[in-house]
Protein backbone atom coordinates (compact mmCIF):
# COMPACT_ATOMS: atom_id res chain seq x y z
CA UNK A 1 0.00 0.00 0.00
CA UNK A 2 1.67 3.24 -0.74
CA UNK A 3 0.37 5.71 1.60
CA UNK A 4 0.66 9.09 2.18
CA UNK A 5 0.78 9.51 6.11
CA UNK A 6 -2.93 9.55 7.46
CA UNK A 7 -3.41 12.81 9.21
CA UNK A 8 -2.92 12.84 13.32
CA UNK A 9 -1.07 9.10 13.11
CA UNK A 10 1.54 8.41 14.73
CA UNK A 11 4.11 5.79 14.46
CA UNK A 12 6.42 6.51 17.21
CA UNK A 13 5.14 7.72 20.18
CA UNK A 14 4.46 5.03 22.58
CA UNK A 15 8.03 3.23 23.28
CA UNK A 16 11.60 4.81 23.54
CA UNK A 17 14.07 3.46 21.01
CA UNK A 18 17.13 1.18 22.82
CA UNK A 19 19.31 -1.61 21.57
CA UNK A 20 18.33 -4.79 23.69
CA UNK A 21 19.94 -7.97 24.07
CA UNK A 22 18.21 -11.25 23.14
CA UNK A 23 17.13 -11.97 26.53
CA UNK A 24 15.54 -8.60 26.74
CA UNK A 25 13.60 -9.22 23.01
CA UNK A 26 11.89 -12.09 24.17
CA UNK A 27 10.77 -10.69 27.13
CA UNK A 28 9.36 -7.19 25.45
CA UNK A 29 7.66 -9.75 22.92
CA UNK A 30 5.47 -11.39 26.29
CA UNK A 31 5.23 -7.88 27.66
CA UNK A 32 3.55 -6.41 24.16
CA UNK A 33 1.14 -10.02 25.12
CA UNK A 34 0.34 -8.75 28.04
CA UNK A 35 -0.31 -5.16 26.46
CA UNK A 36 -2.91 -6.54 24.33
CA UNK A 37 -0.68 -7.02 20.95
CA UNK A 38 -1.85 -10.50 19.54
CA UNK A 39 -3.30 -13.57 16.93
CA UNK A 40 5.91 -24.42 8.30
CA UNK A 41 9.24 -23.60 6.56
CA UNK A 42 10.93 -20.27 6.30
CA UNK A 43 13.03 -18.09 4.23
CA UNK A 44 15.81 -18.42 5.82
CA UNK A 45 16.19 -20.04 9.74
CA UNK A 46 14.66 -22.62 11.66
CA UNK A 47 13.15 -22.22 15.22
CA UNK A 48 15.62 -22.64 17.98
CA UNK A 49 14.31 -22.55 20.97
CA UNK A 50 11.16 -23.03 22.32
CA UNK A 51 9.81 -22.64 25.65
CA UNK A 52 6.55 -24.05 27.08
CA UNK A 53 4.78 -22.11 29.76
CA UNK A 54 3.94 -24.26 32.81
CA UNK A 55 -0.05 -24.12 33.29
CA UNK A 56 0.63 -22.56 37.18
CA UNK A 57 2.71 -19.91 35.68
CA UNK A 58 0.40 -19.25 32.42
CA UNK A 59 0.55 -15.06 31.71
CA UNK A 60 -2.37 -13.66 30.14
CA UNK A 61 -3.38 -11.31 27.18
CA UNK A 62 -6.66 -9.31 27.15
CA UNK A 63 -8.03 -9.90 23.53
CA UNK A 64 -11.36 -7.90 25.10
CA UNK A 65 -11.76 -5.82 28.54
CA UNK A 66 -12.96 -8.69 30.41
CA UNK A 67 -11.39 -12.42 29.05
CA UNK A 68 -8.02 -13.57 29.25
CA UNK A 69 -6.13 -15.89 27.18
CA UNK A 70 -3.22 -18.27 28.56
CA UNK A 71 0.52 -17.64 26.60
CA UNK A 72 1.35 -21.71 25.54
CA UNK A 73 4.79 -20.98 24.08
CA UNK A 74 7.58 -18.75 22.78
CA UNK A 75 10.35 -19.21 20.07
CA UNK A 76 13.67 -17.66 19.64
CA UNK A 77 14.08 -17.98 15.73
CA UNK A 78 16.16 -17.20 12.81
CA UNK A 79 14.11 -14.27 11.32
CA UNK A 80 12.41 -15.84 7.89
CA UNK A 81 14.01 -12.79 5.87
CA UNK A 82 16.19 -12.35 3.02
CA UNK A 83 17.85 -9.49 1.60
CA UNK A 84 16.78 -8.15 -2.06
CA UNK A 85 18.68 -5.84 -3.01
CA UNK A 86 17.85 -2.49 -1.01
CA UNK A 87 15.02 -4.10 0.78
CA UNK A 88 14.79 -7.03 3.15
CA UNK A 89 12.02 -9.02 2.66
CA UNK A 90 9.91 -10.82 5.56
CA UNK A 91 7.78 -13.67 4.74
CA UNK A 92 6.58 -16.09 7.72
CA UNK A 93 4.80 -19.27 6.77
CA UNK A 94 3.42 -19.91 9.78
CA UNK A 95 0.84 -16.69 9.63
CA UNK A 96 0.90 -16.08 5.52
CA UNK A 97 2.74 -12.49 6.21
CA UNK A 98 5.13 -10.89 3.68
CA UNK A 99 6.46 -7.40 4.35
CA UNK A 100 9.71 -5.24 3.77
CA UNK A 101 11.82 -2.99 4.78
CA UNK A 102 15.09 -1.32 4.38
CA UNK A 103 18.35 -3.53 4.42
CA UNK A 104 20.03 -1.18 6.43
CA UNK A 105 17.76 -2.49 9.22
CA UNK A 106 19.90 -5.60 9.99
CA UNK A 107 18.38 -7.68 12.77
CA UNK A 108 18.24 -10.78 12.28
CA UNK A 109 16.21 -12.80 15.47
CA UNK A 110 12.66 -13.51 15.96
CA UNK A 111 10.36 -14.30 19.15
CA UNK A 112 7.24 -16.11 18.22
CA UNK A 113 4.74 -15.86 21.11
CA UNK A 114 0.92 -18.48 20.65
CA UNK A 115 -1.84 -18.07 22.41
CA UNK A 116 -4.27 -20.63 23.17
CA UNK A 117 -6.99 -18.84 21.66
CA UNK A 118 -5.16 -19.02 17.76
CA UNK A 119 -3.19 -15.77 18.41
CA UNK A 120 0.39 -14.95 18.32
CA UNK A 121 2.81 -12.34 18.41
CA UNK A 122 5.48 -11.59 16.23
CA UNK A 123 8.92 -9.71 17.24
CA UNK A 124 11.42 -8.43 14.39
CA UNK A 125 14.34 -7.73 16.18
CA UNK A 126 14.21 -4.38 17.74
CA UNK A 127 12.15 -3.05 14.71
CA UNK A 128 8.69 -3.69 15.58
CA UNK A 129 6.14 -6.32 16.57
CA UNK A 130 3.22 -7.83 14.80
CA UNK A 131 0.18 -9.12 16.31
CA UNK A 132 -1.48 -12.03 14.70
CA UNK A 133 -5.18 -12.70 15.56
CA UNK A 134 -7.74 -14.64 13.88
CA UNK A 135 -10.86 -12.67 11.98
CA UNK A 136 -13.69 -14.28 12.83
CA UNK A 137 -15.94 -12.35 10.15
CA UNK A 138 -14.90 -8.95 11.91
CA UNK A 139 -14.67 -5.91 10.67
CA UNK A 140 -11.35 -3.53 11.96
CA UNK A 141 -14.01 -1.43 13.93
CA UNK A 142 -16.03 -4.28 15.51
CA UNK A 143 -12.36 -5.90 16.67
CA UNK A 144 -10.98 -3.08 18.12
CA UNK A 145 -14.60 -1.99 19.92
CA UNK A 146 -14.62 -5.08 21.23
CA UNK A 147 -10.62 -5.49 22.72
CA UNK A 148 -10.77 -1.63 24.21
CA UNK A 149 -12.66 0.26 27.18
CA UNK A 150 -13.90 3.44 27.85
CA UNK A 151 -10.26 4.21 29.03
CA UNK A 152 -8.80 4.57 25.62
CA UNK A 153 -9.79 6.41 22.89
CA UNK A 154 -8.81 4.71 19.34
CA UNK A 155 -8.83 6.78 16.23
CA UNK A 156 -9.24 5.07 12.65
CA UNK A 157 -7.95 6.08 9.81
CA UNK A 158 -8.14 4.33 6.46
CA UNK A 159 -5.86 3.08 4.40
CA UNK A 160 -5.22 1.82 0.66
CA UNK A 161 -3.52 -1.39 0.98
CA UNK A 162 -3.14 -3.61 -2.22
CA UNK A 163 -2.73 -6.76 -0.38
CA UNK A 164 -5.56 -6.98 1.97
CA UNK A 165 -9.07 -6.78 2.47
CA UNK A 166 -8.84 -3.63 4.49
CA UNK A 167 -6.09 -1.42 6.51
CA UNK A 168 -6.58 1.67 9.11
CA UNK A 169 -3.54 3.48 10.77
CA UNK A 170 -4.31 4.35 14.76
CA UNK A 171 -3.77 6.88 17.18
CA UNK A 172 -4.40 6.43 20.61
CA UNK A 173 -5.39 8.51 23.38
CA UNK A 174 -6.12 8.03 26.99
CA UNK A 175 -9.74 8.89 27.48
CA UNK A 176 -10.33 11.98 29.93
CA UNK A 177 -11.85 9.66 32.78
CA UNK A 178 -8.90 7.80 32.52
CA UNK A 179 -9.52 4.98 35.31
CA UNK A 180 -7.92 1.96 34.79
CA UNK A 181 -5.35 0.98 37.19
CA UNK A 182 -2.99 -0.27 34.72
CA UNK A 183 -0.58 2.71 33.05
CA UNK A 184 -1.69 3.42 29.60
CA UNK A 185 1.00 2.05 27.91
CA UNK A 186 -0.73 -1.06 28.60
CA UNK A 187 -4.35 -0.74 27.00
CA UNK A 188 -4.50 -2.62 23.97
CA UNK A 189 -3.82 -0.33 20.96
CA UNK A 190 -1.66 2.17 22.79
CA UNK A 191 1.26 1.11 21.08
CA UNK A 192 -0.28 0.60 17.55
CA UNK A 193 0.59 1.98 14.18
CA UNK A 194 -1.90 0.25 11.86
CA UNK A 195 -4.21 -2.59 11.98
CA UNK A 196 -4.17 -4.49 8.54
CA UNK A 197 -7.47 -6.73 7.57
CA UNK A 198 -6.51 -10.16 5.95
CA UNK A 199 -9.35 -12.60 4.90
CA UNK A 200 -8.77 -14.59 7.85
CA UNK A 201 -6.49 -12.73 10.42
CA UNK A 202 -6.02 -9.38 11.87
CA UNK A 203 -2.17 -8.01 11.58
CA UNK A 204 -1.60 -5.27 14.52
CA UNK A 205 1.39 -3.70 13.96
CA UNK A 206 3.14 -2.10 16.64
CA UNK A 207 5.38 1.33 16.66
CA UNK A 208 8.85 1.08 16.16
CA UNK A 209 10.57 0.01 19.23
CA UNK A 210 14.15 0.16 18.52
CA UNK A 211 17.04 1.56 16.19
CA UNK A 212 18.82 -1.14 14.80
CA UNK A 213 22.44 0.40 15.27
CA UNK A 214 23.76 3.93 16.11
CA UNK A 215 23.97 4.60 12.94
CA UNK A 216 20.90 3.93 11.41
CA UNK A 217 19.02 7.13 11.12
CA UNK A 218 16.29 5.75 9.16
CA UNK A 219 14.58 3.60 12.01
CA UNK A 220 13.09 6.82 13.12
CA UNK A 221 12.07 7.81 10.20
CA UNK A 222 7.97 8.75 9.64
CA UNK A 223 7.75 7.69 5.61
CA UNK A 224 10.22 5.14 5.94
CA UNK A 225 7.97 2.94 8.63
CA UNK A 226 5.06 4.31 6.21
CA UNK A 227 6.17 2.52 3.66
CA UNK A 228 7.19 -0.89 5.61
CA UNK A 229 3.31 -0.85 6.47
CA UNK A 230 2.47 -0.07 2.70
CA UNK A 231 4.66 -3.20 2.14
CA UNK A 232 2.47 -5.85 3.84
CA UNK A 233 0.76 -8.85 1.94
CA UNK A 234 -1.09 -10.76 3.90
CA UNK A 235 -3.29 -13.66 3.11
């Protein structure tokens, strides 16, 4: 989808920008769970780890304001990506997903997080995270009315995306009776650049979290996440 920015998004407002180490990827991958962010060969890479959550120490998600949903695994993975020429291209069998994004953007490990309910959660290295959820006939609106509260107020914004059924950038805003006692950061879409409509699966795409080296001035870059959203076939 190429996109001009929608007017009032933002992509990068939510999470500061660091350079973690592994450990601390897979444990912002259960942590965006927990915020509400989520849902076989690959590219390049095969799973390497893989860790199975006891049931006495199952974390939870909030998929809607009321249910949870226990976490069943994570796994550390070679990220299913190849460089082509300027771009590196993302394609994960597992959910159908295809994306790119500049080369210069070189990370290179994965944490794949499942839900019971069908969900997961997908972390590209420091970049960004994708939430995988299943459809179930929804539209965008009717998911996201039915995952928030009166404590957040979600802003739509519509997109042209060639590769899917339908596409919306979001902002977020706490509402002005702001009452939960969780901090914002945690309500479900508070850290969400664009929800993306396959036939069967919701993609929710998180805000950048991370530059990928000193260096790299493009991570923070406005168009250039733009157009890594623009980028996304999905199934």
């Amino acid at each position: 989808m190429e996109v001009s920015p929608a007017p009032g998004a933002s992509y990068d407002t939510h999470q500061s920008r660091r350079r973690a180490h592994p450990e601390a990827v897979a444990a912002s991958a259960l942590v965006a769970l927990l915020a509400g962010c989520g849902a076989s060969s690959s590219v390049i890479g095969q799973a390497t780890a893989t860790t199975q959550v006891p049931t006495a120490a199952l974390a939870t998600a909030t998929p809607s304001p009321t249910a949870t949903t226990a976490v069943v695994s994570q796994t550390s993975f070679a990220c299913p990506a190849a460089v082509n020429g300027s771009l590196t291209v993302f394609s994960d069998a597992e959910t159908g997903v295809t994306f790119s994004y500049q080369a210069a953007w070189t990370e290179h490990d994965c944490v794949r997080t499942v839900l019971a309910d069908g969900s997961e959660s997908l972390l590209i290295g420091n970049l960004f995270r994708v939430g995988v959820a299943p459809r179930k006939g929804l539209t965008i609106q009717q998911w996201v009315d039915q995952r928030t509260d009166k404590n957040e107020i979600v802003t739509l914004t519509p997109l042209t995306v060639k590769h899917a059924d339908a596409a919306v950038t979001v902002t977020d805003a706490p509402a002005p009776n702001y009452t939960s006692s969780r901090p914002f950061d945690a309500e479900p879409f508070a850290s969400t650049s664009a929800i993306i409509a396959g036939s069967q699966q919701f993609y929710q795409v998180s805000t950048l979290i991370a530059e990928v080296n000193v260096t790299d001035s493009t991570a923070s870059s406005h168009d250039a996440f733009v157009q890594v959203i623009a980028s996304f076939d999905v199934p």
